[in-house]
N, C-alpha and C. Protein backbone atom coordinates (compact mmCIF):
# COMPACT_ATOMS: atom_id res chain seq x y z
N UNK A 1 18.67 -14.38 -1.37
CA UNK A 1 17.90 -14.20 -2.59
C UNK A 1 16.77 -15.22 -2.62
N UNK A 2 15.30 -14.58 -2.93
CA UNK A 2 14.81 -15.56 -3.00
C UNK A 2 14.70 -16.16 -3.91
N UNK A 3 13.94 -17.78 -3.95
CA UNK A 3 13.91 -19.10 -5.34
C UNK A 3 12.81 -18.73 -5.78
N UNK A 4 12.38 -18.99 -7.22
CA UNK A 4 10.93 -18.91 -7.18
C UNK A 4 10.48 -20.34 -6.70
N UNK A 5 9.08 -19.99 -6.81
CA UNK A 5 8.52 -21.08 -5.93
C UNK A 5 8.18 -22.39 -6.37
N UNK A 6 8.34 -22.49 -7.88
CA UNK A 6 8.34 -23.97 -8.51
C UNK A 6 9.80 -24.73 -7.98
N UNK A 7 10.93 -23.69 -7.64
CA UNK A 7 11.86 -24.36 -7.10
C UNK A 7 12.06 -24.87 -5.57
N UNK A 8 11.25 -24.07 -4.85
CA UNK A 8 11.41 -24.91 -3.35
C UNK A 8 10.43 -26.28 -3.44
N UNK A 9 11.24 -27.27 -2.07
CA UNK A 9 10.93 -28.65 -2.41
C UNK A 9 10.12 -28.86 -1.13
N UNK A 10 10.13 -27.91 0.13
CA UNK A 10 9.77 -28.53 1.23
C UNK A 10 8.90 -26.86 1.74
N UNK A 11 7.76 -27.30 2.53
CA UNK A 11 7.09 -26.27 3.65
C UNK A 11 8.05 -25.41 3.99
N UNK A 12 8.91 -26.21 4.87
CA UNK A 12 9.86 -25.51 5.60
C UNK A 12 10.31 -24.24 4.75
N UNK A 13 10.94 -24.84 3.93
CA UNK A 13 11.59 -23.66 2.80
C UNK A 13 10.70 -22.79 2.14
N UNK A 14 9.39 -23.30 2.11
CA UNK A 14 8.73 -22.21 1.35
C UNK A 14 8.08 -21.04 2.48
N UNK A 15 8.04 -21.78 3.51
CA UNK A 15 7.54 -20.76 4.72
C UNK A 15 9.08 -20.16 5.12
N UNK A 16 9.94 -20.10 4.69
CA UNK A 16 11.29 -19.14 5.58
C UNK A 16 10.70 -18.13 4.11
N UNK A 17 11.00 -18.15 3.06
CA UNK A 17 10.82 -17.52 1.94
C UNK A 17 9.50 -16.21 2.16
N UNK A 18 7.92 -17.14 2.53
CA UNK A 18 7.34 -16.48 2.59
C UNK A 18 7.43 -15.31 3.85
N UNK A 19 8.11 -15.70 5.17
CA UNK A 19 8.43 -14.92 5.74
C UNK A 19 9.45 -13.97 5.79
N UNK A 20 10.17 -13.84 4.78
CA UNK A 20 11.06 -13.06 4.34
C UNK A 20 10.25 -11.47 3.53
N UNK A 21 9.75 -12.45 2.89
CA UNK A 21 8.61 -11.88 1.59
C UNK A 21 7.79 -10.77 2.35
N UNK A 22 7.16 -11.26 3.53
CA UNK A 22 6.65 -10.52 4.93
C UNK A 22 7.17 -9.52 5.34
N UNK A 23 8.81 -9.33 5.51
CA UNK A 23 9.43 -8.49 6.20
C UNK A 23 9.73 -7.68 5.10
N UNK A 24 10.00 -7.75 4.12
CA UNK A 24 9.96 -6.86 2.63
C UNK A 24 9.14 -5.93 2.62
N UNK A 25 7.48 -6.49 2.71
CA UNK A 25 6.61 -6.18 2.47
C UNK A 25 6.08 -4.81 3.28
N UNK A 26 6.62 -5.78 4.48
CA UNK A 26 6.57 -4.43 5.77
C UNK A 26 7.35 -3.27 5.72
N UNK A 27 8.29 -3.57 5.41
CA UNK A 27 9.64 -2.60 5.35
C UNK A 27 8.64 -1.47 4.19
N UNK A 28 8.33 -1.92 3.37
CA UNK A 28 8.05 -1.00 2.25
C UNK A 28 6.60 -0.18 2.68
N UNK A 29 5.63 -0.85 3.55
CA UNK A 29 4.85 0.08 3.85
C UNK A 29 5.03 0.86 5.00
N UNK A 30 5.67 0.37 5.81
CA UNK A 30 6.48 1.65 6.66
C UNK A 30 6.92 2.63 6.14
N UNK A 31 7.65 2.23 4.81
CA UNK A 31 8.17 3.15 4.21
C UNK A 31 6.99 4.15 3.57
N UNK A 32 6.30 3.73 2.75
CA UNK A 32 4.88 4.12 2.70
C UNK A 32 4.04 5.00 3.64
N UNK A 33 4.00 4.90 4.47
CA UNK A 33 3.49 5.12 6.06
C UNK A 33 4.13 6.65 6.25
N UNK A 34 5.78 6.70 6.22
CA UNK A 34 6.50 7.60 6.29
C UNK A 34 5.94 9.06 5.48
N UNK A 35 5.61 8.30 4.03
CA UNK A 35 5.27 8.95 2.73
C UNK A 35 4.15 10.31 3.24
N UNK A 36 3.16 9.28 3.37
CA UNK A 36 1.56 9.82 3.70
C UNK A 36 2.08 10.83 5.06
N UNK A 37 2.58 10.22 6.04
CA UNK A 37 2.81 11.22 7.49
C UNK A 37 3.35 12.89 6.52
N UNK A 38 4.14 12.04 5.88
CA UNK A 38 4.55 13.62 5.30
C UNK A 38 3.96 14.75 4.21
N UNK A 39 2.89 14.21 3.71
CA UNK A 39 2.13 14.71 2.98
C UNK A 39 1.15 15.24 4.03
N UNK A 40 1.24 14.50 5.21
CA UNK A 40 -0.03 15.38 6.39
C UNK A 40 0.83 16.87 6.82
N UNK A 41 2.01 16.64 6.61
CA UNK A 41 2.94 18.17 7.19
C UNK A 41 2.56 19.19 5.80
N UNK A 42 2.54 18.38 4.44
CA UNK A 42 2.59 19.49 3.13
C UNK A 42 1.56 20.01 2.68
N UNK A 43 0.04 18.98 2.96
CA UNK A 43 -0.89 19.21 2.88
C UNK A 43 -2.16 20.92 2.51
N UNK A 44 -1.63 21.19 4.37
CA UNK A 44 -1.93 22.33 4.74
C UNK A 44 -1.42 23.70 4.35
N UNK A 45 -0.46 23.61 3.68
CA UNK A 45 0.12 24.84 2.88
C UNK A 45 0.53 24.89 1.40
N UNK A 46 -1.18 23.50 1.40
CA UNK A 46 -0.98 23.92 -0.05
C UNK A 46 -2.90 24.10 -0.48
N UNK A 47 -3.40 23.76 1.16
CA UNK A 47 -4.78 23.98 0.95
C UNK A 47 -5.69 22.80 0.69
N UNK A 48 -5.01 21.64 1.55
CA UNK A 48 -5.37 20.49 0.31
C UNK A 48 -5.53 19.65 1.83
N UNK A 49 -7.16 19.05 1.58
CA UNK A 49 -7.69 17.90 2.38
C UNK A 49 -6.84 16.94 2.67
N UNK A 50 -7.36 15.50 3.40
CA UNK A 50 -6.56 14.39 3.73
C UNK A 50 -7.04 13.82 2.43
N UNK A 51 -8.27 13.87 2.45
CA UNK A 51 -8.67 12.48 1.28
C UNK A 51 -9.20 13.67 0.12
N UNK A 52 -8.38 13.18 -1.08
CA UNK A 52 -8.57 13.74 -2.32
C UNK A 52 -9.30 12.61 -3.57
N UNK A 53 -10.58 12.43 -3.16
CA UNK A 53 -11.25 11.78 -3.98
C UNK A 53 -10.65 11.41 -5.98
N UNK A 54 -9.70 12.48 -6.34
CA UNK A 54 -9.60 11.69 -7.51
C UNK A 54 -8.62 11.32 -7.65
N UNK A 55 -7.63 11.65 -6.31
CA UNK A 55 -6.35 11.13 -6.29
C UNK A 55 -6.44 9.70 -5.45
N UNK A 56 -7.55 9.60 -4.68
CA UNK A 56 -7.63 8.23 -4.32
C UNK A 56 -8.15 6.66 -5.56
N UNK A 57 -8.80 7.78 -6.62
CA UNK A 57 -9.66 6.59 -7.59
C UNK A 57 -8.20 6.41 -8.68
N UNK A 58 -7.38 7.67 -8.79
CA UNK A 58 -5.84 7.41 -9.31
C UNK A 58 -5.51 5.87 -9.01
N UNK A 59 -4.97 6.28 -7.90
CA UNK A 59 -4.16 5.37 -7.04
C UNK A 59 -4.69 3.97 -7.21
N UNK A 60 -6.05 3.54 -6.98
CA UNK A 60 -6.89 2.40 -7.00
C UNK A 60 -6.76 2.10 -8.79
N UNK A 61 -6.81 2.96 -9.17
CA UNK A 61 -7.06 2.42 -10.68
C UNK A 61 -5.35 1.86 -11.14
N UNK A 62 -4.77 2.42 -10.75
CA UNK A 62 -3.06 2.41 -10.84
C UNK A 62 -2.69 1.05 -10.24
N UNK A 63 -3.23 0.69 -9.09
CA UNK A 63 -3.14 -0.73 -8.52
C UNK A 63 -3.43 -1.80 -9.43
N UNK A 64 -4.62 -1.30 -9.59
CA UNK A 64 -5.57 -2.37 -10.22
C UNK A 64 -5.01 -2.66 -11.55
N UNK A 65 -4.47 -1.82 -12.70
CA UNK A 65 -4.12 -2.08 -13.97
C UNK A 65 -2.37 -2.67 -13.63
N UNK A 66 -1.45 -2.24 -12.70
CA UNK A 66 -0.39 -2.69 -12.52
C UNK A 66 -0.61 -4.15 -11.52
N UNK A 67 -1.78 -4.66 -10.87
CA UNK A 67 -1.60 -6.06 -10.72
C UNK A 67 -1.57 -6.90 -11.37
N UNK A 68 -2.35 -6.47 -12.46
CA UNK A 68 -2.44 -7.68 -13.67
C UNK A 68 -1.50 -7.77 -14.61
N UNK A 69 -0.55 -7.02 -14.56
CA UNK A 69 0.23 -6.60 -15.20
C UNK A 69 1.72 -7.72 -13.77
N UNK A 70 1.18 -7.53 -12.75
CA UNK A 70 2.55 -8.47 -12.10
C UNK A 70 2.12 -9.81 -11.68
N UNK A 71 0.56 -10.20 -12.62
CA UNK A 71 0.11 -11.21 -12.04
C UNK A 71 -0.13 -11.64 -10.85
N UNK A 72 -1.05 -10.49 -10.34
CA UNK A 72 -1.57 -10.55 -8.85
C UNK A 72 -3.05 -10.32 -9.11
N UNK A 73 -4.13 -10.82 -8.97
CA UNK A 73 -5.32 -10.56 -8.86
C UNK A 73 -5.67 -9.24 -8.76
N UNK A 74 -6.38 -8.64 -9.49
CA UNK A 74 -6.44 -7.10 -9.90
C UNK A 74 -7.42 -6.83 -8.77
N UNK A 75 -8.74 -7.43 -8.74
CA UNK A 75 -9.65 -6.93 -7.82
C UNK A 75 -9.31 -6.95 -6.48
N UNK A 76 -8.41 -8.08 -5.95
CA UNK A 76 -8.18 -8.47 -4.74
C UNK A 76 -6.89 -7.16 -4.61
N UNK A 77 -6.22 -6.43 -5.40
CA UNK A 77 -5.10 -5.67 -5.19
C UNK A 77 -5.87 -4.42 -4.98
N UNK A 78 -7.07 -3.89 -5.79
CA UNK A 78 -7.74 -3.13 -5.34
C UNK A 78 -8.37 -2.91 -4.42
N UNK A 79 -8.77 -4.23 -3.42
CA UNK A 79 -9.72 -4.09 -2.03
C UNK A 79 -8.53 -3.87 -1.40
N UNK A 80 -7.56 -4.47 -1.27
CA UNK A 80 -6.47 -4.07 -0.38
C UNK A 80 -5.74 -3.53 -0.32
N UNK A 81 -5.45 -2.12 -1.21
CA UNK A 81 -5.18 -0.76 -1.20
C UNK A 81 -6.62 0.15 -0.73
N UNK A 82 -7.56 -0.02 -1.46
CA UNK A 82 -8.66 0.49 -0.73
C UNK A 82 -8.64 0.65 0.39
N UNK A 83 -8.68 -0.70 1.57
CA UNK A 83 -8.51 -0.32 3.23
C UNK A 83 -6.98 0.34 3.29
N UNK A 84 -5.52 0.14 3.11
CA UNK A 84 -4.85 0.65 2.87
C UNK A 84 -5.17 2.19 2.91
N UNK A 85 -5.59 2.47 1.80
CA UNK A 85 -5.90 3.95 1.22
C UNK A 85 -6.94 4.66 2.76
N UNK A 86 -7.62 4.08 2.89
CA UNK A 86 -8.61 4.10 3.86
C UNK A 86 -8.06 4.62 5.25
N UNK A 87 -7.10 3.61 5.80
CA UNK A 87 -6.38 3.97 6.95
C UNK A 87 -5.24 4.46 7.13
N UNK A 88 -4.83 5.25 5.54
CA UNK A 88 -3.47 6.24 5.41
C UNK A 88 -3.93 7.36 5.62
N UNK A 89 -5.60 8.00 4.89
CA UNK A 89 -6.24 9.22 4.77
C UNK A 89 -6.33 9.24 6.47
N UNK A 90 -7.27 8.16 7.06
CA UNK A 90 -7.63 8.23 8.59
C UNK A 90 -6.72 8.86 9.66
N UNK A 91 -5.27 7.88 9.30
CA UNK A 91 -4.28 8.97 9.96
C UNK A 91 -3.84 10.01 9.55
N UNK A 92 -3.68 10.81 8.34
CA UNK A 92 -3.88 11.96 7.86
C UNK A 92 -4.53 13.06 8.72
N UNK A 93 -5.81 12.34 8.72
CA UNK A 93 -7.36 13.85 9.42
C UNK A 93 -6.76 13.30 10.78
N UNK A 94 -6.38 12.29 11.39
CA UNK A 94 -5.84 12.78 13.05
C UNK A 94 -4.96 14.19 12.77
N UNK A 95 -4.14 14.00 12.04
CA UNK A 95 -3.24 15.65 12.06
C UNK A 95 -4.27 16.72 11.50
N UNK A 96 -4.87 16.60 10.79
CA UNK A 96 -5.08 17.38 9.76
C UNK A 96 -6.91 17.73 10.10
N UNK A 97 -7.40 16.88 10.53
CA UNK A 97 -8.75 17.29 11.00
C UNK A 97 -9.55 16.68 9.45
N UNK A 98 -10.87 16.57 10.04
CA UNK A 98 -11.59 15.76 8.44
C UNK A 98 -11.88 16.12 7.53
N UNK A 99 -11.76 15.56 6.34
CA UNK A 99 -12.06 16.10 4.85
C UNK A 99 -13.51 16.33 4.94
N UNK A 100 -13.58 17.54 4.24
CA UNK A 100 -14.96 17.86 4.45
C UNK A 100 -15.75 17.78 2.28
């Protein structure tokens, strides 16, 4: 379990933590990753591009009002779903061919 971080006393400990935090993090966009691959299989039989322009400004706006909300920098949560968002659609149009 992790401490919060006013409670660790040493580097050491706060770097095993943050690398924990890492493998979480990963785990969940793999999981993520999984998500999108499978929306490239559902996509096509429902008529529907890789990149859906208002489902991408959704998503970004959804970031952005729930970072500030977990006390994470809103703009900085938005650039980095943006590339995120960016290179989920990208592998998308490899299956799926480009949004036109």
């Amino acid at each position: 379990m992790l401490k919060p971080p006013k409670e660790i006393s040493t580097m050491a400990d706060l770097r095993v933590q943050i690398d924990q935090i890492d493998r979480d993090l990963l785990a969940l966009l793999a999981l993520r990753q999984a998500h999108v691959d499978r929306a490239a299989e559902l996509k096509p039989g429902e008529g529907l591009p890789a990149r859906i322009e208002d489902r991408v400004k959704d998503v970004l706006d959804k970031v952005e009002a729930r970072a500030e909300e977990a006390g994470f920098e809103p703009a900085l949560a938005r650039q980095m779903w943006a590339l995120m968002v960016d290179a989920m659609i990208a592998r998308e149009e490899r299956v799926l061919g480009p949004s036109t």
